[in-house]
PDB file of N, CA and C in Angstrom:
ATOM      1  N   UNK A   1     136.301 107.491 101.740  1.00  0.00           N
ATOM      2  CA  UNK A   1     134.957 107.668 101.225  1.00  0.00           C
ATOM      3  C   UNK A   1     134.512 109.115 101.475  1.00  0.00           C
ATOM      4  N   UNK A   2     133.998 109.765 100.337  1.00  0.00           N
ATOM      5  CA  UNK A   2     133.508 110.986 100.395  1.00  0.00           C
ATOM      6  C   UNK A   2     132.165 110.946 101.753  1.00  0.00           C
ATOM      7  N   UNK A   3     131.877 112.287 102.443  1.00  0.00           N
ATOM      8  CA  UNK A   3     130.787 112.885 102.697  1.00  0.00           C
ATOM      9  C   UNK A   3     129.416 112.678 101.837  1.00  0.00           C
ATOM     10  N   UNK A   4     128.495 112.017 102.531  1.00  0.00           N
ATOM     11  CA  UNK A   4     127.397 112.043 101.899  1.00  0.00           C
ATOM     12  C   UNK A   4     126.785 112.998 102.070  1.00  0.00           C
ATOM     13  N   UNK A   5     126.442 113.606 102.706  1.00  0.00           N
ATOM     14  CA  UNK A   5     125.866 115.061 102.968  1.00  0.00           C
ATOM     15  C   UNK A   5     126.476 116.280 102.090  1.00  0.00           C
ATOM     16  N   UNK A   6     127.853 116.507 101.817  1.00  0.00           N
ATOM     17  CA  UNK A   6     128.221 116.946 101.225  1.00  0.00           C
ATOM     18  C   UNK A   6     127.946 116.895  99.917  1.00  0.00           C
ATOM     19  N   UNK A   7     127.861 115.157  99.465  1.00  0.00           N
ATOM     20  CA  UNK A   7     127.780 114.932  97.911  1.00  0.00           C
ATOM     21  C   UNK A   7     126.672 115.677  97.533  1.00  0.00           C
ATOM     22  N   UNK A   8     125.379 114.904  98.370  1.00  0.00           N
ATOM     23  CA  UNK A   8     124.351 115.768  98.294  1.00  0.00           C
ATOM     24  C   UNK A   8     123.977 117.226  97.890  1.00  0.00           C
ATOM     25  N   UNK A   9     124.718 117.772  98.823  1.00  0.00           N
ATOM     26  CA  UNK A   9     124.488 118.851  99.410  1.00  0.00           C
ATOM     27  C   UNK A   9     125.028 119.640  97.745  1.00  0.00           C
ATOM     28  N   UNK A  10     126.404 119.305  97.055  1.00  0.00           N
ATOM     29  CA  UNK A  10     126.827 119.265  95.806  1.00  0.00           C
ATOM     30  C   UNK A  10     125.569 119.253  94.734  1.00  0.00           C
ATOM     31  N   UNK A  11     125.007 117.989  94.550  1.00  0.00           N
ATOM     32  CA  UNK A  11     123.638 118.080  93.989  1.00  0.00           C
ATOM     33  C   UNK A  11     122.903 118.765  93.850  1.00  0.00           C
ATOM     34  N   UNK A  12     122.652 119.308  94.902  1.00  0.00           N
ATOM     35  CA  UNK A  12     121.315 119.718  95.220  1.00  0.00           C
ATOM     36  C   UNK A  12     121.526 121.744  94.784  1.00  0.00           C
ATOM     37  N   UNK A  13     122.550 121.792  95.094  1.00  0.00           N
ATOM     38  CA  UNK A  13     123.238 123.342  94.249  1.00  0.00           C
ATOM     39  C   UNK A  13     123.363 123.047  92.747  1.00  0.00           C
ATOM     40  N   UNK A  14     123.839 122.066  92.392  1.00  0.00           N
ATOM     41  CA  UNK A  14     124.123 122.025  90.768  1.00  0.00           C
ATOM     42  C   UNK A  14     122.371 121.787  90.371  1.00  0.00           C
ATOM     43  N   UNK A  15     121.495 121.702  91.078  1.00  0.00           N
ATOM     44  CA  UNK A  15     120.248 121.793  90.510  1.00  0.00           C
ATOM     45  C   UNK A  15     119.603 123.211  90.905  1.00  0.00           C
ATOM     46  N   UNK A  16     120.054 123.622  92.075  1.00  0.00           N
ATOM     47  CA  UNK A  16     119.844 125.103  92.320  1.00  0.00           C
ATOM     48  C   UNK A  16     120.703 125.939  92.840  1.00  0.00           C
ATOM     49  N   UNK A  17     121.627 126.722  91.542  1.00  0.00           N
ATOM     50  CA  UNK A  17     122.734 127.224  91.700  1.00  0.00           C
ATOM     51  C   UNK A  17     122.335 128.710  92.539  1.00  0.00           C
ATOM     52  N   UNK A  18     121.536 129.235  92.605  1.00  0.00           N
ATOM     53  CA  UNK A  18     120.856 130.646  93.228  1.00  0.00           C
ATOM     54  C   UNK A  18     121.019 129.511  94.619  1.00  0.00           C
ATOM     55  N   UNK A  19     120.577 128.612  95.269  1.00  0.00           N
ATOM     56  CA  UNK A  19     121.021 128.408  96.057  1.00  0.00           C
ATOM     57  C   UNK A  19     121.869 128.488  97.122  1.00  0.00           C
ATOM     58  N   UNK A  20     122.026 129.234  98.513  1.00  0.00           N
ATOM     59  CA  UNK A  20     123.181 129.333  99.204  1.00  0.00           C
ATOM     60  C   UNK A  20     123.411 127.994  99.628  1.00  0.00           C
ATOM     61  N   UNK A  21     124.876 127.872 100.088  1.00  0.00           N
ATOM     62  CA  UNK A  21     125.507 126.487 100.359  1.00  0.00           C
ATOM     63  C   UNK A  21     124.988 126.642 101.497  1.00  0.00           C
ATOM     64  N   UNK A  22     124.912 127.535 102.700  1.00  0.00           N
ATOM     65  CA  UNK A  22     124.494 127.229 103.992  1.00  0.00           C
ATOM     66  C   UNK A  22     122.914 126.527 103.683  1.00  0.00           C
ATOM     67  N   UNK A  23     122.391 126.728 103.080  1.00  0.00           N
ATOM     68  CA  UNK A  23     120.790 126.878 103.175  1.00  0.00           C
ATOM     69  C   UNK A  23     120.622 125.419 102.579  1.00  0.00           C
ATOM     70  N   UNK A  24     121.570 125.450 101.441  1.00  0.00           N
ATOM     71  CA  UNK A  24     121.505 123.646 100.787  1.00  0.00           C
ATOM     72  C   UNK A  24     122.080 122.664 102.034  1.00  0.00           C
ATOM     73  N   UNK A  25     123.013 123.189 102.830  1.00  0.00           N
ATOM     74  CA  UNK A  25     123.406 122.251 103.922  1.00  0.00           C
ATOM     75  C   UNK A  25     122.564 121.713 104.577  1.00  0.00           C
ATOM     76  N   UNK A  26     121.957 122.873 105.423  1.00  0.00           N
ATOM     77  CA  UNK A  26     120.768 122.854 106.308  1.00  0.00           C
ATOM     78  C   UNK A  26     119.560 121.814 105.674  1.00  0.00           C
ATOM     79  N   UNK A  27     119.118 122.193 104.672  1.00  0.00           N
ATOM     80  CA  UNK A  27     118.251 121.114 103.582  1.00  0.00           C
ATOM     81  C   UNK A  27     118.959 119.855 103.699  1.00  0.00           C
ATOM     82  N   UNK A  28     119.544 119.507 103.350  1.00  0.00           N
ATOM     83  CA  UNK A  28     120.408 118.579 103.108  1.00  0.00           C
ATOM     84  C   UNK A  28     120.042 117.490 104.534  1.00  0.00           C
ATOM     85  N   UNK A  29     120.629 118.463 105.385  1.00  0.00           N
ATOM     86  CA  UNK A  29     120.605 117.624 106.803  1.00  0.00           C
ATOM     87  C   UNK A  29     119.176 117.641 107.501  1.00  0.00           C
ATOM     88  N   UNK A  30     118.413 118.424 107.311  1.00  0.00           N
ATOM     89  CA  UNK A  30     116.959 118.468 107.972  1.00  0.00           C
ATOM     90  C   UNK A  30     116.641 116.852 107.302  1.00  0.00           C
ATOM     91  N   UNK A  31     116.460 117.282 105.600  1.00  0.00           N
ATOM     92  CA  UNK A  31     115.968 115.854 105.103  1.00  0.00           C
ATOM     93  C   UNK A  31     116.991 114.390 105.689  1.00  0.00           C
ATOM     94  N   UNK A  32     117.906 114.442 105.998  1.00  0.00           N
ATOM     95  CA  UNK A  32     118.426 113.745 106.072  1.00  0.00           C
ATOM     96  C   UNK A  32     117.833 113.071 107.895  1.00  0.00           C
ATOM     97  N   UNK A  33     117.864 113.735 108.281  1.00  0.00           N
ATOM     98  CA  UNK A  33     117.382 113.642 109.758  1.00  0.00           C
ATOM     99  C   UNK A  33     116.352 113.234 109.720  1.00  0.00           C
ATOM    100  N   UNK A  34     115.043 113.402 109.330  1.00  0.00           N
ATOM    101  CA  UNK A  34     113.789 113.225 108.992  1.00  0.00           C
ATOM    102  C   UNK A  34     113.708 111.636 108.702  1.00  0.00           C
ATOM    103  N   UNK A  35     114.184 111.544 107.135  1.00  0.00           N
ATOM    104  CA  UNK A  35     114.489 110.230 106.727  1.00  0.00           C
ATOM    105  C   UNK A  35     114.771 108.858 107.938  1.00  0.00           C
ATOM    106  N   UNK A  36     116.073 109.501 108.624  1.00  0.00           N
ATOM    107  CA  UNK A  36     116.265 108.700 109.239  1.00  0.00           C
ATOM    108  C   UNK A  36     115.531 108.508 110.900  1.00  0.00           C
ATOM    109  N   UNK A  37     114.657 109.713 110.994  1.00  0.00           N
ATOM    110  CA  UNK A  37     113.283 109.255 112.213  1.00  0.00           C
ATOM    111  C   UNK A  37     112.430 108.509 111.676  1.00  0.00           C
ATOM    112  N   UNK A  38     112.413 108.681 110.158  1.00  0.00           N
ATOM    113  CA  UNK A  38     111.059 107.395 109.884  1.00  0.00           C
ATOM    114  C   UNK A  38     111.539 105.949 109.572  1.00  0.00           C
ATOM    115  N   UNK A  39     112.934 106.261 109.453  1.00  0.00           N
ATOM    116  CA  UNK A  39     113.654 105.170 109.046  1.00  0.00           C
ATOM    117  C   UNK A  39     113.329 103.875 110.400  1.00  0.00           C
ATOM    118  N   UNK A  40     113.530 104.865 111.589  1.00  0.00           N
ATOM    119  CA  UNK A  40     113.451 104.211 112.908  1.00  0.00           C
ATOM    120  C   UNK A  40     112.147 104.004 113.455  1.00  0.00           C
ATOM    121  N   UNK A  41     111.550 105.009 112.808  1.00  0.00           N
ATOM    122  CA  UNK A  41     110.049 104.405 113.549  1.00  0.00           C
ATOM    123  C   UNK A  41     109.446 103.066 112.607  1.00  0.00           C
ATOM    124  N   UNK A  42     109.991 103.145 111.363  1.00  0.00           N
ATOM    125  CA  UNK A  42     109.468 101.790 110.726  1.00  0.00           C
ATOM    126  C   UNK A  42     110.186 100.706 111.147  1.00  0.00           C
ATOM    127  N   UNK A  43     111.551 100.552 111.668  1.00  0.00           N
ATOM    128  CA  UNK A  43     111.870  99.474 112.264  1.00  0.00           C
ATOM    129  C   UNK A  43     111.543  98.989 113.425  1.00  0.00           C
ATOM    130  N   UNK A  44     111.301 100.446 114.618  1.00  0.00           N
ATOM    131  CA  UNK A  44     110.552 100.148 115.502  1.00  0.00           C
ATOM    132  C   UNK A  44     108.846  99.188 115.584  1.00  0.00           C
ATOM    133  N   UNK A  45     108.131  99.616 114.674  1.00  0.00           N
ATOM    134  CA  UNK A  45     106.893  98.650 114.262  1.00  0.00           C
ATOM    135  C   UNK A  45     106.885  97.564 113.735  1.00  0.00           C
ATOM    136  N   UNK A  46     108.164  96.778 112.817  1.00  0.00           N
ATOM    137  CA  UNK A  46     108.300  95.616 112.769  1.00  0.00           C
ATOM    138  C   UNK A  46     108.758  95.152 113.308  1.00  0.00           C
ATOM    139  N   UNK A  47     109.977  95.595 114.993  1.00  0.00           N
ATOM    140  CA  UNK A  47     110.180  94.860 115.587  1.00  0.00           C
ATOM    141  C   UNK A  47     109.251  94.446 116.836  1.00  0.00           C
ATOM    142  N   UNK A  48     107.782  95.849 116.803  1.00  0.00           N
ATOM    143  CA  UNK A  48     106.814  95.238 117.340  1.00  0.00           C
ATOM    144  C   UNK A  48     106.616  94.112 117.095  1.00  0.00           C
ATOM    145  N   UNK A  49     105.961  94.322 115.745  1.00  0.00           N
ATOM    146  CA  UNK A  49     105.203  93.061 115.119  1.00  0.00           C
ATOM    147  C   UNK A  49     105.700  91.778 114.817  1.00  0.00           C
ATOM    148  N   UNK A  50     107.155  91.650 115.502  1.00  0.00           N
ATOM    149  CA  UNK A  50     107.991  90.495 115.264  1.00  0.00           C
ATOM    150  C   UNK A  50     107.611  89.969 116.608  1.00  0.00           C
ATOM    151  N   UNK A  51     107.783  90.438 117.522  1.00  0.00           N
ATOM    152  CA  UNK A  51     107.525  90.269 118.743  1.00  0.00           C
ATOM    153  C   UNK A  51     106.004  89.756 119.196  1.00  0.00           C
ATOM    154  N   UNK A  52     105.228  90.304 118.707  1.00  0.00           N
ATOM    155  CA  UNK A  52     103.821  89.548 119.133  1.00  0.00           C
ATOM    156  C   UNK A  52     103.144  88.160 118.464  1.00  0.00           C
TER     157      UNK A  52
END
């Protein structure tokens, strides 16, 4: 299985080819990181709310 970050990261240059690859990486993974803190804080609050 391919790199998802990579695929991305692919994308996200073929939409902005002036784009550097370091800079689309970095993008790539910030959002990606992000995503997945809210990813966790929303599971964290329903497993509050499962709990009470």
């Amino acid at each position: 299985m391919s790199d998802p970050m990579e695929t991305w990261t692919d994308r996200l240059r073929d939409t902005a080819p002036e784009l550097e690859e370091n800079r689309a990486r970095s993008f790539v993974h910030d959002l990606y990181t992000a995503a997945q803190n809210d990813l966790g804080e929303e599971e964290a609050e329903a497993d509050f709310e499962r709990e009470e």
